[in-house]
N, C-alpha and C. Protein backbone atom coordinates (compact mmCIF):
# COMPACT_ATOMS: atom_id res chain seq x y z
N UNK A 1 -6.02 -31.21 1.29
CA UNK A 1 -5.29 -30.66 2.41
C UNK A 1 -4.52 -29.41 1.98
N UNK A 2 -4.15 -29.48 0.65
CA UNK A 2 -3.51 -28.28 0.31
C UNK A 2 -4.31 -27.21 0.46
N UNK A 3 -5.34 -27.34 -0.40
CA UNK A 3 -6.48 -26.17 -0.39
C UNK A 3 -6.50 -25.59 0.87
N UNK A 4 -6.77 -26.42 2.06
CA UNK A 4 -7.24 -26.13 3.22
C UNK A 4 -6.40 -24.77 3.75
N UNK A 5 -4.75 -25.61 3.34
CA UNK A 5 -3.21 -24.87 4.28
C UNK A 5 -3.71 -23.81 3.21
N UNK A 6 -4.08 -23.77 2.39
CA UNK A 6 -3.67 -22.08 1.59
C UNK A 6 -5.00 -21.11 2.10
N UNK A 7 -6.20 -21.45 2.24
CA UNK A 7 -7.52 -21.18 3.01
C UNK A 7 -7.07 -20.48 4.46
N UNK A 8 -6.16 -21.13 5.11
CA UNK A 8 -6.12 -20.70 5.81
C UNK A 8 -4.57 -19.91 6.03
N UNK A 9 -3.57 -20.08 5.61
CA UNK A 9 -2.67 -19.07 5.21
C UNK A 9 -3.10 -17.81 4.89
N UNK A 10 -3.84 -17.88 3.73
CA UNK A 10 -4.70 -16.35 3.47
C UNK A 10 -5.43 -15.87 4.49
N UNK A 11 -5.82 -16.38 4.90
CA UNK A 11 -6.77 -15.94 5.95
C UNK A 11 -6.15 -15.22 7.75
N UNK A 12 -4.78 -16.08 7.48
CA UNK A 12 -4.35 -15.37 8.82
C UNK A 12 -3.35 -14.34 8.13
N UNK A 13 -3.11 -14.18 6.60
CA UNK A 13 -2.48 -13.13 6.59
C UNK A 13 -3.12 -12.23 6.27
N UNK A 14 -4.75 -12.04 6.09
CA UNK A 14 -5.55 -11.14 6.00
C UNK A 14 -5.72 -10.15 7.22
N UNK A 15 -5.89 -11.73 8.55
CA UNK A 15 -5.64 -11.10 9.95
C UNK A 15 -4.69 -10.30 10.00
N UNK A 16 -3.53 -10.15 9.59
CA UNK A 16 -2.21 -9.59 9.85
C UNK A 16 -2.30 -8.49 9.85
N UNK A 17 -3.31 -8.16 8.45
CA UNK A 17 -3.45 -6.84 7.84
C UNK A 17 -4.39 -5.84 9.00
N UNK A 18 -4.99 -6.17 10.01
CA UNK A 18 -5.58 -6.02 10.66
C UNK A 18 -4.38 -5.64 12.14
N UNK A 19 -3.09 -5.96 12.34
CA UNK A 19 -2.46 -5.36 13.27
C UNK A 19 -1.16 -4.77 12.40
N UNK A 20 -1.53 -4.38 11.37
CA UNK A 20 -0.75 -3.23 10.63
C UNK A 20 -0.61 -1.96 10.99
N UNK A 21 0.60 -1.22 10.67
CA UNK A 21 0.35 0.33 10.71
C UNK A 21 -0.22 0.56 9.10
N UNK A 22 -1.30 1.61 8.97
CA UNK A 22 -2.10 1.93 8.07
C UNK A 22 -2.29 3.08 7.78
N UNK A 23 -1.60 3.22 6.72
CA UNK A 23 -2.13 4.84 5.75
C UNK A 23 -2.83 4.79 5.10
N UNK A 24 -4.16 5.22 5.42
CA UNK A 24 -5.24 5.89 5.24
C UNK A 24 -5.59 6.94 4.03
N UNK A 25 -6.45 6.26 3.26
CA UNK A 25 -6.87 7.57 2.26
C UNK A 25 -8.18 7.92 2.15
N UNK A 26 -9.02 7.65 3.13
CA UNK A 26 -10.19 8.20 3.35
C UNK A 26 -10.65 9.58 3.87
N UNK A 27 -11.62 10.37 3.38
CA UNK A 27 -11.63 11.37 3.90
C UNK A 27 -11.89 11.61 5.20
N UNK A 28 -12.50 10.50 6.06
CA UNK A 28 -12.48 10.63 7.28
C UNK A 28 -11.34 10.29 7.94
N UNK A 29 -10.10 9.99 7.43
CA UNK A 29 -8.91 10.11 7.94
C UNK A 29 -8.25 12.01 7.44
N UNK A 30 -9.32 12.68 6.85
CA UNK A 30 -8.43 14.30 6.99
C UNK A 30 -7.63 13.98 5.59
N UNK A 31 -7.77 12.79 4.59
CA UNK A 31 -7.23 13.00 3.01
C UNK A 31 -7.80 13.66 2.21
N UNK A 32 -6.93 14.69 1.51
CA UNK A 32 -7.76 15.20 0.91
C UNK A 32 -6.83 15.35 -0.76
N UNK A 33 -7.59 15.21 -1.94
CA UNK A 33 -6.85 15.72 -3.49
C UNK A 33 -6.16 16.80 -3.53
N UNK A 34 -5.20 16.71 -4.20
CA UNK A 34 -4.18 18.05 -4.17
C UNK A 34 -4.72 18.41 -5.45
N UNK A 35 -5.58 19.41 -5.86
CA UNK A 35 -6.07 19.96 -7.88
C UNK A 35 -4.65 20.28 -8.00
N UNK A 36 -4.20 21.11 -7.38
CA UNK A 36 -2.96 21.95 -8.15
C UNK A 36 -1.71 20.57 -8.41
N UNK A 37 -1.29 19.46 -8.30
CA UNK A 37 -1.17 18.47 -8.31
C UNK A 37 -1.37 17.00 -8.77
N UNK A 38 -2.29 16.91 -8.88
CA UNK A 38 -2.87 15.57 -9.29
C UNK A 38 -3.58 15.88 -10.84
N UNK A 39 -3.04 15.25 -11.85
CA UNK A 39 -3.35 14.70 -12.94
C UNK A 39 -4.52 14.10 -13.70
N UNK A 40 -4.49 13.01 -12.52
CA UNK A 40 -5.39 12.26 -13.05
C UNK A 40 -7.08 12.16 -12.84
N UNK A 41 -7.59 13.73 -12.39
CA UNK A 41 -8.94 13.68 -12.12
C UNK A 41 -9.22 12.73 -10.64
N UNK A 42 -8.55 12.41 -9.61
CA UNK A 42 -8.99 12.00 -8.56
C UNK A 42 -9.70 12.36 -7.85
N UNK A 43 -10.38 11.83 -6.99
CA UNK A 43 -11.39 11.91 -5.63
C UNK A 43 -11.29 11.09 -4.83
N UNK A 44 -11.06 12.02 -3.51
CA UNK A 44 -11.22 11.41 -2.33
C UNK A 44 -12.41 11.10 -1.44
N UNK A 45 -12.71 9.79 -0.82
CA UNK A 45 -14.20 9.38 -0.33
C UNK A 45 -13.57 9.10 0.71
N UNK A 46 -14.86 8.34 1.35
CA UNK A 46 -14.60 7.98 2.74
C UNK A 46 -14.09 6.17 2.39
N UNK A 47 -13.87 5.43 0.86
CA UNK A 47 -13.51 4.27 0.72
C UNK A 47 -12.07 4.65 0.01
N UNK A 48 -11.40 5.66 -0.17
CA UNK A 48 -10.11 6.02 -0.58
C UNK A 48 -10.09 7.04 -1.42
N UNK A 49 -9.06 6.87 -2.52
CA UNK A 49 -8.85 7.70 -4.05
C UNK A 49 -9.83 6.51 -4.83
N UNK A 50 -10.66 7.51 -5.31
CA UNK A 50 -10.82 6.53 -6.51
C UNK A 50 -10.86 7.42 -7.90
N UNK A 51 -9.98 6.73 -8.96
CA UNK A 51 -9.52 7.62 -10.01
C UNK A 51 -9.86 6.76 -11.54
N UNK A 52 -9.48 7.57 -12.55
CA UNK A 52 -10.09 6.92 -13.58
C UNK A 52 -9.29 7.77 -14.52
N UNK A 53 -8.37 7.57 -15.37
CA UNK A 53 -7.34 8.63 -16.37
C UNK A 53 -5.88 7.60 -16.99
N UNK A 54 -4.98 7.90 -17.01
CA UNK A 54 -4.15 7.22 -18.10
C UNK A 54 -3.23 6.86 -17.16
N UNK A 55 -2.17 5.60 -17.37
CA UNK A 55 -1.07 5.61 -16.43
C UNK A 55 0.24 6.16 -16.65
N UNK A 56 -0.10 7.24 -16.80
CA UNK A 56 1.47 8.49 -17.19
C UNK A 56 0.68 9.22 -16.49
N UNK A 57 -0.03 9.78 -15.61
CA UNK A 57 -0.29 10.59 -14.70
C UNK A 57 -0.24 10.71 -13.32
N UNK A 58 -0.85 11.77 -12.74
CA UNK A 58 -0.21 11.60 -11.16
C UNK A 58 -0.91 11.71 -10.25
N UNK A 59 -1.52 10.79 -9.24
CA UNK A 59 -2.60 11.01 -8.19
C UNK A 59 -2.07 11.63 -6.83
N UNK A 60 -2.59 13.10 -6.44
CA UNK A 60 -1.37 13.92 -5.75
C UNK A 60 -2.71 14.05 -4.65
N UNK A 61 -2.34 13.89 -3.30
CA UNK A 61 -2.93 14.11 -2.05
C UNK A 61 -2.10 14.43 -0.68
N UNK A 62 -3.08 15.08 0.17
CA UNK A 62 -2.53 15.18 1.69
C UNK A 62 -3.49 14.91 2.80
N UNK A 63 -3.27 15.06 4.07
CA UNK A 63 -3.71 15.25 4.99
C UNK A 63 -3.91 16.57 5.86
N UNK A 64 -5.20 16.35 6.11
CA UNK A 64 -5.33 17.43 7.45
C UNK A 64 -4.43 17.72 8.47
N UNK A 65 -3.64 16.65 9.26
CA UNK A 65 -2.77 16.76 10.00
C UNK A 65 -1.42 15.27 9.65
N UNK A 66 -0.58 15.84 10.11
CA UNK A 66 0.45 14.37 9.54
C UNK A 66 0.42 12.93 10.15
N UNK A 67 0.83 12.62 9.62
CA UNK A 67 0.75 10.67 9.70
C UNK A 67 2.01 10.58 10.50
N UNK A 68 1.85 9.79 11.58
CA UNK A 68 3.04 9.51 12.01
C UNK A 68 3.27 7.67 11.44
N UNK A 69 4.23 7.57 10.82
CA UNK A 69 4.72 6.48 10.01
C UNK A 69 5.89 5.48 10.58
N UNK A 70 6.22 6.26 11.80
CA UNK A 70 8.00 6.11 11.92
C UNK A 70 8.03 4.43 12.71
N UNK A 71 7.32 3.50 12.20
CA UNK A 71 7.47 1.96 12.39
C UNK A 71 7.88 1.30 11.00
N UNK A 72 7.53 2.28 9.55
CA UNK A 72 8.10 1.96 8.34
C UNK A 72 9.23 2.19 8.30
N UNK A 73 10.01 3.15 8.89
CA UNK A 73 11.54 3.23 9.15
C UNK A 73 12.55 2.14 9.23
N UNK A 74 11.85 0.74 9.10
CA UNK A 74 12.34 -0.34 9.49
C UNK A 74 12.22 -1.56 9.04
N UNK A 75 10.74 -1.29 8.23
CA UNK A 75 9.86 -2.12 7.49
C UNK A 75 10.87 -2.11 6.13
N UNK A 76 10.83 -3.43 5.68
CA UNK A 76 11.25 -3.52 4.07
C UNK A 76 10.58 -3.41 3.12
N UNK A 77 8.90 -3.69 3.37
CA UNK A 77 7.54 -3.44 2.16
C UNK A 77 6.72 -2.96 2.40
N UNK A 78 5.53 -2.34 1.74
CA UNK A 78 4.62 -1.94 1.88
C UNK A 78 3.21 -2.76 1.30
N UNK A 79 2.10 -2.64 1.65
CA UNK A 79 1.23 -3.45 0.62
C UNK A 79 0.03 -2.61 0.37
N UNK A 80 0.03 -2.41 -0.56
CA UNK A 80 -1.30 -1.23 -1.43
C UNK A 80 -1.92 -2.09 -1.80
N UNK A 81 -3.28 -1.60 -1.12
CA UNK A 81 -4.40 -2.33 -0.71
C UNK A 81 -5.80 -1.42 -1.56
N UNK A 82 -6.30 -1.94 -2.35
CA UNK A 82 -7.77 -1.09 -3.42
C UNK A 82 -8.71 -2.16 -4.17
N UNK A 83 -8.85 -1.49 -5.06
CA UNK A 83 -9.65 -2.14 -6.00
C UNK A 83 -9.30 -1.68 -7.28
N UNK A 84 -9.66 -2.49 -8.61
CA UNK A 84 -8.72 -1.93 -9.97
C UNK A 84 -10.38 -2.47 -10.77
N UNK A 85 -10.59 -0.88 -11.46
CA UNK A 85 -12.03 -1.53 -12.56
C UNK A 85 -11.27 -1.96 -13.86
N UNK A 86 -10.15 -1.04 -13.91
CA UNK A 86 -9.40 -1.48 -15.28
C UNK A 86 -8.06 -1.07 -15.27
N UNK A 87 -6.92 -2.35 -15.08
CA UNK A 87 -5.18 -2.28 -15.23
C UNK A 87 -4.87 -2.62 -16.49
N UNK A 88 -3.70 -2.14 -15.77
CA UNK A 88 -2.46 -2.01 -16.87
C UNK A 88 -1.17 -2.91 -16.31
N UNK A 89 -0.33 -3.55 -16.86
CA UNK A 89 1.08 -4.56 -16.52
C UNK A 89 2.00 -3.13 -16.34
N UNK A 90 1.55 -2.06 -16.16
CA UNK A 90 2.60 -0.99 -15.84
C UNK A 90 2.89 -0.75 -14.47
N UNK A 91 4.24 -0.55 -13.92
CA UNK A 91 4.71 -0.14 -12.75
C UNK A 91 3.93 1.71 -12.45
N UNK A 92 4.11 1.67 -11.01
CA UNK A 92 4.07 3.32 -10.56
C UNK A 92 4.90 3.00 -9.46
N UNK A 93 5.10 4.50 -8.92
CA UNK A 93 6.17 4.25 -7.54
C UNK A 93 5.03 5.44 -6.61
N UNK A 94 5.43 5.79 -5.33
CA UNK A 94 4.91 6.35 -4.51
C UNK A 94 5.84 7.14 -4.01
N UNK A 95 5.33 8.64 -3.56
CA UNK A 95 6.55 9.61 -3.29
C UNK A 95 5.82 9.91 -1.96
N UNK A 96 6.43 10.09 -0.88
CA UNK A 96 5.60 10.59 0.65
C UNK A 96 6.37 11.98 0.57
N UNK A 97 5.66 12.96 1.22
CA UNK A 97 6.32 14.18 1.95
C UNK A 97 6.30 14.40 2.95
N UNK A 98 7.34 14.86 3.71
CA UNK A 98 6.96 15.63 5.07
C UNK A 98 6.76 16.51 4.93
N UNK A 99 6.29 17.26 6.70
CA UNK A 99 5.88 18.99 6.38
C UNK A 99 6.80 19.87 5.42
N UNK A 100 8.40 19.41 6.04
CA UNK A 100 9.56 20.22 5.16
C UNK A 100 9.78 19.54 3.61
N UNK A 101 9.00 19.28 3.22
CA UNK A 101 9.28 18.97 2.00
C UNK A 101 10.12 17.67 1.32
N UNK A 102 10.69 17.10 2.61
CA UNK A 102 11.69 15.85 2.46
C UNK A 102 10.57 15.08 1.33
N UNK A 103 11.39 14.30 0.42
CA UNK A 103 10.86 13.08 -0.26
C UNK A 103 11.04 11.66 0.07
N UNK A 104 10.66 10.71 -0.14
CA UNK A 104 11.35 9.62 0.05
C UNK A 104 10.32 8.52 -0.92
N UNK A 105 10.68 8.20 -2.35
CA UNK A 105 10.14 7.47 -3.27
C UNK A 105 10.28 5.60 -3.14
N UNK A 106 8.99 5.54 -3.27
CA UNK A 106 8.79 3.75 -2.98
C UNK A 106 8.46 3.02 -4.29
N UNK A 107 9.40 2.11 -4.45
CA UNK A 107 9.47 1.85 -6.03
C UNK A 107 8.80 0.63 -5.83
N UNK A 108 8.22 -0.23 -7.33
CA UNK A 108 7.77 -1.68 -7.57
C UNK A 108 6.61 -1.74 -7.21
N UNK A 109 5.76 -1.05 -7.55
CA UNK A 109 4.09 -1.00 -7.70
C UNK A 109 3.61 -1.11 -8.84
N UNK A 110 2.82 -2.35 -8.64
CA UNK A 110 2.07 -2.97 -10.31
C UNK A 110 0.84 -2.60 -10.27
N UNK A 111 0.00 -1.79 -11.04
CA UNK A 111 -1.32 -1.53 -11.24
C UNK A 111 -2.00 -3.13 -10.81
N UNK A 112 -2.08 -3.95 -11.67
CA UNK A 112 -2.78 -5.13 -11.88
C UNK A 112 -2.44 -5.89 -10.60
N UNK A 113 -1.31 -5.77 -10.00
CA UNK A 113 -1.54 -6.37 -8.28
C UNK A 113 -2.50 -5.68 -7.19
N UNK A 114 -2.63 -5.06 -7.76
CA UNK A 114 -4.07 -4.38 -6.63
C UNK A 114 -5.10 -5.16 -6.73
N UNK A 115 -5.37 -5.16 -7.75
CA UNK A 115 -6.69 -5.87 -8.30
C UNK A 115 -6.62 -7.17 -7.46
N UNK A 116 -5.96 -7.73 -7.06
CA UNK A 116 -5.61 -9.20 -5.95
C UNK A 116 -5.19 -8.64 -4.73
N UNK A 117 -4.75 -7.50 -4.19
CA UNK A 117 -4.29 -7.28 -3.48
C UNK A 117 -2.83 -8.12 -2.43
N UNK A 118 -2.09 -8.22 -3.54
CA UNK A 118 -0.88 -8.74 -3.95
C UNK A 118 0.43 -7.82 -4.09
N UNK A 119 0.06 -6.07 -4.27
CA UNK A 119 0.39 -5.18 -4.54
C UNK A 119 1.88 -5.22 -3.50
N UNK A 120 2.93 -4.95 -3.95
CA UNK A 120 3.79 -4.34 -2.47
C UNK A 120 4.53 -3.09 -3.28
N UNK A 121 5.10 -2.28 -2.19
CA UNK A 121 6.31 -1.20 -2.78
C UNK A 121 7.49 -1.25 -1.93
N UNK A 122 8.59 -1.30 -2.61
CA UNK A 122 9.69 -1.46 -1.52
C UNK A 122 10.21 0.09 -0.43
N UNK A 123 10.56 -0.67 0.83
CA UNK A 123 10.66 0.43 1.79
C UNK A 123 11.92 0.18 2.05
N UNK A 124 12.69 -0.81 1.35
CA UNK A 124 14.26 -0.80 2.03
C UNK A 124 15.23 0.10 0.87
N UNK A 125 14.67 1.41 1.91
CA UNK A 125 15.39 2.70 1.00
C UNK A 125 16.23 3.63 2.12
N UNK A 126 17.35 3.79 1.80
CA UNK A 126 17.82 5.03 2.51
C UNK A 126 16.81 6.34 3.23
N UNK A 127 16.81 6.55 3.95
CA UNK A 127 15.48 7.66 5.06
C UNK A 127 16.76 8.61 5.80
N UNK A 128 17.54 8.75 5.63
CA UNK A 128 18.51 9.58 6.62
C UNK A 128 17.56 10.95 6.95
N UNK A 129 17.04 11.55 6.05
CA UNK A 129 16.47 13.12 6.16
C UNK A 129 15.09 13.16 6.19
N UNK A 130 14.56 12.11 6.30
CA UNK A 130 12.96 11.96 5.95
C UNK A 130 12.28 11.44 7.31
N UNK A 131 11.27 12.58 7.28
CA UNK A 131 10.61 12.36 8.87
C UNK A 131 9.39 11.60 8.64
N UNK A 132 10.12 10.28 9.15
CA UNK A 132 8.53 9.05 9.10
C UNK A 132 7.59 9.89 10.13
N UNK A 133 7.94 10.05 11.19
CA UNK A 133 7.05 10.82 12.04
C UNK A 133 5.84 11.87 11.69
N UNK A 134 6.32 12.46 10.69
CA UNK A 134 5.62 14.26 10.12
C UNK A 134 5.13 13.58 8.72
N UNK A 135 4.82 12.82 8.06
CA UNK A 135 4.22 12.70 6.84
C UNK A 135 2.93 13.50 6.13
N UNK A 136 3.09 13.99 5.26
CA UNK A 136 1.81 14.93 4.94
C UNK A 136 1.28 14.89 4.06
N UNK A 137 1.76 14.39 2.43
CA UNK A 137 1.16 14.38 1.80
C UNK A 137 2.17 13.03 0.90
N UNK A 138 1.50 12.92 -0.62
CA UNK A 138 1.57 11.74 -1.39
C UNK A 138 1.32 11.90 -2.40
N UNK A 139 2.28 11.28 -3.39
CA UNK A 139 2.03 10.93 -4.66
C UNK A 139 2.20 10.15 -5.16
N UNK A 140 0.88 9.38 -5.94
CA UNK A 140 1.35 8.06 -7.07
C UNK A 140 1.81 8.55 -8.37
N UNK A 141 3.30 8.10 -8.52
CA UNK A 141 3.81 8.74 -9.82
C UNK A 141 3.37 7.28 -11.12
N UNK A 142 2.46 7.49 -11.91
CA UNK A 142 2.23 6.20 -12.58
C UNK A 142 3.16 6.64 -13.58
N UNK A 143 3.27 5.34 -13.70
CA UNK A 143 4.41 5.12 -14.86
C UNK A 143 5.00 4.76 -16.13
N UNK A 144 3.15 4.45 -16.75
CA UNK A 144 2.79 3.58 -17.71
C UNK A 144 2.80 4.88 -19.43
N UNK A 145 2.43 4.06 -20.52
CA UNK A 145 2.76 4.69 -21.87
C UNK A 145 1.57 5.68 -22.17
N UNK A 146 0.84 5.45 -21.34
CA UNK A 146 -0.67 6.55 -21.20
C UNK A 146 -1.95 5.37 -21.74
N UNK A 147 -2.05 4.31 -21.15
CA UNK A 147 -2.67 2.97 -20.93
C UNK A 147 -4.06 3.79 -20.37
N UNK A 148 -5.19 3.24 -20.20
CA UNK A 148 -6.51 3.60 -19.46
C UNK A 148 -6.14 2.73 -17.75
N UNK A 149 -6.17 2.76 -17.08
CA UNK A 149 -6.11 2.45 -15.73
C UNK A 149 -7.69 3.15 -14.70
N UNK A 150 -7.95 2.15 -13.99
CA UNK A 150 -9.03 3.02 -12.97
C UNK A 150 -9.12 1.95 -11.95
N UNK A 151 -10.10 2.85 -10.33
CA UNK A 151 -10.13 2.27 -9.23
C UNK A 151 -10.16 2.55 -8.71
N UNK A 152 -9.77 2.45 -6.95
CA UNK A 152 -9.75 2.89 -6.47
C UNK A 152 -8.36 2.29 -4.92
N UNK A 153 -7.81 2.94 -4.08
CA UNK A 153 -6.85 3.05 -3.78
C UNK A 153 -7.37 2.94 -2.35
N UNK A 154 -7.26 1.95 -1.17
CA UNK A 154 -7.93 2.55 -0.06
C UNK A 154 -6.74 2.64 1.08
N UNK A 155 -5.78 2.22 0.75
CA UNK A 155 -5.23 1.91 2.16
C UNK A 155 -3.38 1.80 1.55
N UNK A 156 -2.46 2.40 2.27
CA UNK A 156 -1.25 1.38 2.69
C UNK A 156 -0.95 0.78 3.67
N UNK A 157 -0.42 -0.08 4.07
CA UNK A 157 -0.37 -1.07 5.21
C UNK A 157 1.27 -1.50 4.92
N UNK A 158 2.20 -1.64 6.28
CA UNK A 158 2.94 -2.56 7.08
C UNK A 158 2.35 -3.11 7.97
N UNK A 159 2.66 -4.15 7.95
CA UNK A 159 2.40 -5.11 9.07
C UNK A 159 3.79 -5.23 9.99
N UNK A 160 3.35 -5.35 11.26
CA UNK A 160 4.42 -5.08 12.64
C UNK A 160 5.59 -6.42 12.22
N UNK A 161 6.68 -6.03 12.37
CA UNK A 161 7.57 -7.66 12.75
C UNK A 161 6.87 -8.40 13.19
N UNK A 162 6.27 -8.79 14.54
CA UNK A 162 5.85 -9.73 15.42
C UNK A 162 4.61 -10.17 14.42
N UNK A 163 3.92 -9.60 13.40
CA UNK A 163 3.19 -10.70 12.67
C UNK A 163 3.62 -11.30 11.83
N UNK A 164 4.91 -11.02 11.20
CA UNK A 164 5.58 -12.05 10.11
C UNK A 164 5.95 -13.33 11.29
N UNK A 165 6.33 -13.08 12.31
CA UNK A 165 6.95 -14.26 13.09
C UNK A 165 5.78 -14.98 13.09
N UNK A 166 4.32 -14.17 13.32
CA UNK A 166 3.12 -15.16 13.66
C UNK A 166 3.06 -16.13 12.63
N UNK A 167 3.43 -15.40 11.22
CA UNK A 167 2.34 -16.12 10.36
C UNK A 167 3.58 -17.27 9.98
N UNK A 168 4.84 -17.08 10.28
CA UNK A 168 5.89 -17.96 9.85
C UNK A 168 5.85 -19.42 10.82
N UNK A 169 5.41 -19.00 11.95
CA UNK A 169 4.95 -20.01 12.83
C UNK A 169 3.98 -20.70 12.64
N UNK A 170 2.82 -20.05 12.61
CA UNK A 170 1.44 -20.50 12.17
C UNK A 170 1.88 -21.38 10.60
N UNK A 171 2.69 -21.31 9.79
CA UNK A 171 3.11 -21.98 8.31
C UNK A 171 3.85 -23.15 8.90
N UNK A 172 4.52 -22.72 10.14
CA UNK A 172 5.56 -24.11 10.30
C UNK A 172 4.73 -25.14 10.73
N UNK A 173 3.95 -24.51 12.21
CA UNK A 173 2.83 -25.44 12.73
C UNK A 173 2.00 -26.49 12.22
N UNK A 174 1.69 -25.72 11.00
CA UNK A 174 0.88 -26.55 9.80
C UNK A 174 1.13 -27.25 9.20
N UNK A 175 2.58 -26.79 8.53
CA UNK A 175 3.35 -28.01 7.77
C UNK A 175 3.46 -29.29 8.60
N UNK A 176 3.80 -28.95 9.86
CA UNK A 176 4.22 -30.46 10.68
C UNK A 176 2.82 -30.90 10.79
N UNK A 177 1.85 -30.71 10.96
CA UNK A 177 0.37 -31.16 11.14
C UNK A 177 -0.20 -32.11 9.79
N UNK A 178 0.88 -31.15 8.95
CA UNK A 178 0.02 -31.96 7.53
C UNK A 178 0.97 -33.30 7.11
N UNK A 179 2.19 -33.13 7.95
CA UNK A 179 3.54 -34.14 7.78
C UNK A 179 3.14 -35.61 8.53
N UNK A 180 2.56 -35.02 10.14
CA UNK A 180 2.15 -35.94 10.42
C UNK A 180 1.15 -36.96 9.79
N UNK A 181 -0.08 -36.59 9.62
CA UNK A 181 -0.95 -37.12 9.25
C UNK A 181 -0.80 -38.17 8.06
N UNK A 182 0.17 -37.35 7.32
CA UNK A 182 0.47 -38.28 6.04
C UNK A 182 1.20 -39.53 6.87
């Protein structure tokens, strides 16, 4: 019965990921590598960044036109969503820009949580000057001793309030289902 509740826990929080707001690193979302910028030999596809270089370097990108973001304004995490051919136990953080140049850095990103997609970065950061609205470009600042790291990067995702309530419900529901029975 345990197996089952965790089978399906995962599974509706996979759903979740599915009524997320989503930043996009595909080139058919208009992402594109910054050369003058980015470090680490990246490329952008239509399945994300996928990169391959040391983790003391920097995967630097933008968009064709800006991301409007401004539902993270509110959000406390983020969840970086890829694939990893080869991690490292090293942190990176994430820097967003707007058109004007505002920064706003997202700390507590583990290489090796991608690889599970387990990954989060924290969003409960001060934003006073930073236009969630106008977002344009990005950087993964890695953070590691110059480790080999590779992969690829496809997605960030919040998920809306109203799906944490789902899935907290959907957990309670279950528990009493599995309470009963016993």
């Amino acid at each position: 019965m345990k197996k089952l509740l965790t089978t399906i826990l995962s599974l509706v929080f996979m759903a979740s990921i599915s009524f997320a707001q989503t930043l996009d690193f595909s080139t058919a979302n208009g992402f594109e590598i910054d050369p003058d910028y980015d470090t680490m030999g990246s490329i952008a596809g239509t399945d994300g960044i996928s990169f391959s270089g040391l983790d003391n370097q920097v995967i630097s990108g933008f968009w064709a036109s800006s991301q409007n973001l401004s539902s993270w304004a509110t959000a406390t995490e983020a969840h970086v969503l890829g694939t990893m051919t080869q991690t490292q136990s090293s942190l990176y953080s994430v820097t967003l820009y707007d058109s004007s140049f505002a920064t706003i850095t997202l700390t507590g990103g583990e290489w090796g949580k991608i690889a599970d997609n387990t990954d989060t970065v924290d969003l409960n950061i001060p934003s006073a000057s930073f236009a969630w609205d106008d977002v344009s470009a990005i950087d993964f600042n890695t953070g590691g001793a110059g480790s080999a790291v590779a992969g690829t990067i496809s997605s960030i995702v919040v998920p809306e309030p109203s799906t944490y309530a789902l899935l907290a419900g959907f957990a309670a529901f279950l528990f009493v289902a599995i309470r009963r029975r016993k």
